[in-house]
Protein backbone atom coordinates (compact mmCIF):
# COMPACT_ATOMS: atom_id res chain seq x y z
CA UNK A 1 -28.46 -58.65 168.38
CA UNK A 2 -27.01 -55.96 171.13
CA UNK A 3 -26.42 -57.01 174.13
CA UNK A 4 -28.20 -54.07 176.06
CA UNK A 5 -29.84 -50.85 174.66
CA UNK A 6 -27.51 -47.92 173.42
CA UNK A 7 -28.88 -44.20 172.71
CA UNK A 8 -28.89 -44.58 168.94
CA UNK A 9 -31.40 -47.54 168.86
CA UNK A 10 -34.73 -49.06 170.88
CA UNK A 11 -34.52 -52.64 169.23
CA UNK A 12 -35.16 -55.74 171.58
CA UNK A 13 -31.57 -56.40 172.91
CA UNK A 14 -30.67 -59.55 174.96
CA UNK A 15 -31.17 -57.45 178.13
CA UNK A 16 -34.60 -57.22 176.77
CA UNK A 17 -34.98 -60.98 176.56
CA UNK A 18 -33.50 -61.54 180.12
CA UNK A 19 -36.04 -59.36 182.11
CA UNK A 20 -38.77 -61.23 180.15
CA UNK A 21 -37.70 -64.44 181.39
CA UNK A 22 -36.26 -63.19 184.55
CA UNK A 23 -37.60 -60.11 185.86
CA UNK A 24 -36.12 -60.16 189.34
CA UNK A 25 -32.86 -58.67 187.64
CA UNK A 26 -34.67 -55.26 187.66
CA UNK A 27 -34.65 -55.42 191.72
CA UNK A 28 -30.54 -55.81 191.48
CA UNK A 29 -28.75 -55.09 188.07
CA UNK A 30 -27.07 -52.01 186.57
CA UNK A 31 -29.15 -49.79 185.03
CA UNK A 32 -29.88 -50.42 181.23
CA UNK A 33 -27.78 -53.78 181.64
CA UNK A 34 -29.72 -55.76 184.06
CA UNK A 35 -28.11 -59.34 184.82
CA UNK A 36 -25.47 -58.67 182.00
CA UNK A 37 -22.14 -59.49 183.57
CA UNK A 38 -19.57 -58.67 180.04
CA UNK A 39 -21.00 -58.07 176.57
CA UNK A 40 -20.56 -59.36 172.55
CA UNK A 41 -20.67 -56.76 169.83
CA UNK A 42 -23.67 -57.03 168.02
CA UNK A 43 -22.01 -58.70 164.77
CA UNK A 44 -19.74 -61.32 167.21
CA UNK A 45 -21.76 -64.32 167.65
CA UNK A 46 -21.34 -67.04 170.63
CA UNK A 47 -20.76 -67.42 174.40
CA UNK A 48 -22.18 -64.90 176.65
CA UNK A 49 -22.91 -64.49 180.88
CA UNK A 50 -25.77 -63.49 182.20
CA UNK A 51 -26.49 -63.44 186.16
CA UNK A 52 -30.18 -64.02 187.51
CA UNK A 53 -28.84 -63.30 191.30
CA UNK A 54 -26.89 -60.23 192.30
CA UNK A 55 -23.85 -62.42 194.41
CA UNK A 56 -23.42 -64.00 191.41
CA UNK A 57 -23.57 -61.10 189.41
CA UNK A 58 -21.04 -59.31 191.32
CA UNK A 59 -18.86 -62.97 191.82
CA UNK A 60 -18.54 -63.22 188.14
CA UNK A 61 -17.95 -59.40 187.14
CA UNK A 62 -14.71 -58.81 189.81
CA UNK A 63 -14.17 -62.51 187.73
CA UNK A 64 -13.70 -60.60 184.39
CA UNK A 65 -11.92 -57.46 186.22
CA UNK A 66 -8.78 -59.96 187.64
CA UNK A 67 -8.67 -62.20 184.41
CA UNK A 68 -9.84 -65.06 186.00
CA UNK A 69 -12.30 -65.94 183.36
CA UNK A 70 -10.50 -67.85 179.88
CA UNK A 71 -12.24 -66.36 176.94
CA UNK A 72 -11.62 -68.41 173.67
CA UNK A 73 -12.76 -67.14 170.06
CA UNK A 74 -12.48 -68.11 166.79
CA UNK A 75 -11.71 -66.28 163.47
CA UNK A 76 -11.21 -66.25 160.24
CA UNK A 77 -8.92 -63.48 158.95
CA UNK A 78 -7.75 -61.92 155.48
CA UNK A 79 -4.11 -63.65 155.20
CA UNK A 80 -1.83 -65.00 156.96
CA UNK A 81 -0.01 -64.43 160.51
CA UNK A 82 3.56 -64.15 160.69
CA UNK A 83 4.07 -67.43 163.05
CA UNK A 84 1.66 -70.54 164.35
CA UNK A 85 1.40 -69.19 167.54
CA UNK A 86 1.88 -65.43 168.86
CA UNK A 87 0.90 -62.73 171.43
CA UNK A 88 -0.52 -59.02 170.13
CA UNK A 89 0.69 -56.91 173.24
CA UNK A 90 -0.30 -53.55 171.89
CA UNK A 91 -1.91 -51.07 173.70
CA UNK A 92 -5.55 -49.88 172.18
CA UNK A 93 -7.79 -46.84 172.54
CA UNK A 94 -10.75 -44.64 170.68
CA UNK A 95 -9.45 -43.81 167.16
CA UNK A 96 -8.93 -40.48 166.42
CA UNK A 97 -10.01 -41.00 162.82
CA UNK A 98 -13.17 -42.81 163.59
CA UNK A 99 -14.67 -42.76 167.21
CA UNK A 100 -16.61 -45.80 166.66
CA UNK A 101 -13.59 -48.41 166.23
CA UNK A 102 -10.66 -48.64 168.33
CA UNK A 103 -7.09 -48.66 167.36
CA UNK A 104 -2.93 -49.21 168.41
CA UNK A 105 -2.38 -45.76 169.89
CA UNK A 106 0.77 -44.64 172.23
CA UNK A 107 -0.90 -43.99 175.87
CA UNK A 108 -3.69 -46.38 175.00
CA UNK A 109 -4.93 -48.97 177.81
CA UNK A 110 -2.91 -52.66 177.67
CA UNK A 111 -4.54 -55.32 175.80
CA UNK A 112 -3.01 -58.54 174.97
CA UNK A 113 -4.73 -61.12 172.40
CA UNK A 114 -2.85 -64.72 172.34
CA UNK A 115 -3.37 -66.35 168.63
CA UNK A 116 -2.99 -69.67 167.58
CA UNK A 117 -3.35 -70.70 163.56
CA UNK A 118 -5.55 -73.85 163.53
CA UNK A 119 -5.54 -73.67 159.18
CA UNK A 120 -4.53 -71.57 156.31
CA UNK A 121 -6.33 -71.91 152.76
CA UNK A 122 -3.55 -70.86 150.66
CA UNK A 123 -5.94 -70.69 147.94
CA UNK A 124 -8.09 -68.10 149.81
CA UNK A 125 -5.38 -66.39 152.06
CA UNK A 126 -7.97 -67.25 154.71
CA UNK A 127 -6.77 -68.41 157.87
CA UNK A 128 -8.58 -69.45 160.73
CA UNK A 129 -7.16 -69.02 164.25
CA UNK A 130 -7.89 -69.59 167.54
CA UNK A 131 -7.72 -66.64 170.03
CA UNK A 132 -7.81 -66.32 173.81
CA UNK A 133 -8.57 -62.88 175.10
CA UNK A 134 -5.84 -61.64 178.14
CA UNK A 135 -7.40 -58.49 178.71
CA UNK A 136 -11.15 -57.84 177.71
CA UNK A 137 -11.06 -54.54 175.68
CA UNK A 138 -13.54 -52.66 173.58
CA UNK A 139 -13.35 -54.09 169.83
CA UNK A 140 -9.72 -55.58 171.35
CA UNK A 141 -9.55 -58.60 168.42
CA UNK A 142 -11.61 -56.68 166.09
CA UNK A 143 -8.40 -53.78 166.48
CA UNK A 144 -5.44 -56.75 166.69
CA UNK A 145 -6.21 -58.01 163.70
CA UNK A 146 -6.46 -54.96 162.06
CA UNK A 147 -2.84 -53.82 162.96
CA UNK A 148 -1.28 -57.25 162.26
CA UNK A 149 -3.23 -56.68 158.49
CA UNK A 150 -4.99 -59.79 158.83
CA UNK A 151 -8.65 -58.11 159.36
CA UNK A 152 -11.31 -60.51 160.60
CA UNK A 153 -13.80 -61.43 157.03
CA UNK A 154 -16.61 -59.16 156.51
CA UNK A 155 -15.56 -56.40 158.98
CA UNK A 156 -15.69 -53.63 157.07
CA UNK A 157 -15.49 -50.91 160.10
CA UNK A 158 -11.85 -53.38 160.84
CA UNK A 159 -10.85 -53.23 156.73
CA UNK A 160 -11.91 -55.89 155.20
CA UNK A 161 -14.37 -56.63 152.22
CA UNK A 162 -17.33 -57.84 152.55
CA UNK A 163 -18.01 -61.54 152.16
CA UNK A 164 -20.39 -62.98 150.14
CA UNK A 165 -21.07 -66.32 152.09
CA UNK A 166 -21.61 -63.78 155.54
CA UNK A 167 -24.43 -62.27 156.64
CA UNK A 168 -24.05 -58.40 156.26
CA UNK A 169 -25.01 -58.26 159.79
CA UNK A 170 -22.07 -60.54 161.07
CA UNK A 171 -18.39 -61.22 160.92
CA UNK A 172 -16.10 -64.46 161.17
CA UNK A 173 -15.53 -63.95 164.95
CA UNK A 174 -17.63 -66.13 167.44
CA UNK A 175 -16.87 -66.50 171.16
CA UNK A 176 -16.41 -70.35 171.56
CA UNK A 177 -15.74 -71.19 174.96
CA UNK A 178 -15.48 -70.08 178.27
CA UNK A 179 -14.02 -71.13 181.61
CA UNK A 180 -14.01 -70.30 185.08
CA UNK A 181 -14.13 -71.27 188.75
CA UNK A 182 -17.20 -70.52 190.78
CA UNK A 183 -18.61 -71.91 194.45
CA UNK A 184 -15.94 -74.23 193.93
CA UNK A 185 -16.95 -75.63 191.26
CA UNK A 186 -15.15 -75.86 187.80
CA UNK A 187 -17.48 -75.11 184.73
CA UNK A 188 -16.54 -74.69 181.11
CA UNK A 189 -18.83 -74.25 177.97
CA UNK A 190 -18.12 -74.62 174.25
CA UNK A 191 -20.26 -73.66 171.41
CA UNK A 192 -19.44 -74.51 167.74
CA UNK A 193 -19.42 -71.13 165.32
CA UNK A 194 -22.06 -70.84 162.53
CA UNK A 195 -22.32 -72.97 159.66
CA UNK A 196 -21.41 -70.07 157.52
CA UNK A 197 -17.48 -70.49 158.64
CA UNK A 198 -17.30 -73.62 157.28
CA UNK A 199 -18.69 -72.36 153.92
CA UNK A 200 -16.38 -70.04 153.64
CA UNK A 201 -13.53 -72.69 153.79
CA UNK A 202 -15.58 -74.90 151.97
CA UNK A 203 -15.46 -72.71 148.16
């Protein structure tokens, strides 16, 4: 689902589902994303903040903005990375081709994507990494993969064919864990991907 509303659609977004359950946000939050504190794309699945109080709200956000939140995903990719373990350090903006997608361009902002390959099927040049997100751009995986040539499975908008054991509405990247410090307090969550990942590496 979105995470908030956008102008080109008035579906139920998880915004939506947090002023149901928690309509104090409305007194506090940013318009049109009440209580949400970062944001998935609508065909990432996983891990996401929300705030129900506005110190926490603004605690966690200047959080995000100084990279002191550790954002883990996982991915499966078409083929194969050139090492086990890598850092994309390329800077990313709007395409010029396509304004919805983002891409490696010269003055773009910095975004750096740390990799690790947990397995290759050399059967299905499918490999499926491990990723921890440095900076928190737009599309900033979806785009890194699509410059190394190793698209995530099923994103078509990123270059890659569709996948017949994914939901059209999805692709093989799911936030799995998060990390960070707050009130002194350490807390860290973890959240397995969907079942479909494994079938993938299961045919």
């Amino acid at each position: 689902m979105l995470t908030h509303p956008t102008n080109t659609s008035n579906e139920n977004t998880l915004r939506d589902f947090l002023i149901k359950r928690h309509p104090k946000v409305l007194n506090w939050g940013e318009s049109g994303r009440e209580g949400i504190v970062h944001r998935l794309d609508r065909v990432t699945s996983g891990l996401l903040i929300c705030a129900l109080q506005e110190n926490t709200f603004e605690t966690l956000k200047n959080k995000f903005k100084s990279r002191d939140i550790q954002k883990n995903y996982v991915a499966l990719i078409n083929g194969e990375l050139p090492f086990e373990t890598g850092l994309i350090n390329v800077p990313l903006g709007r395409s010029k081709q396509n304004r919805s997608k983002r891409s490696v361009v010269k003055n773009g902002r910095e975004s750096i994507t740390k990799y690790e390959v947990i397995d290759y099927s050399n059967e299905l040049n499918i490999s499926k990494i491990k990723l921890e997100l440095i900076t928190g751009r737009n599309h900033q995986i979806r785009a890194h993969m699509e410059y190394m040539k190793t698209p995530v499975l099923n994103d078509e908008l990123y270059g890659s064919l569709q996948h017949g054991e994914i939901p059209e509405n999805a692709i093989a990247l799911h936030s799995s864990f998060l990390n960070f410090e707050f009130e002194g307090k350490d807390f860290e969550f973890y959240v397995e991907p969907p079942d479909f990942f494994n079938q993938v590496l299961d045919v």
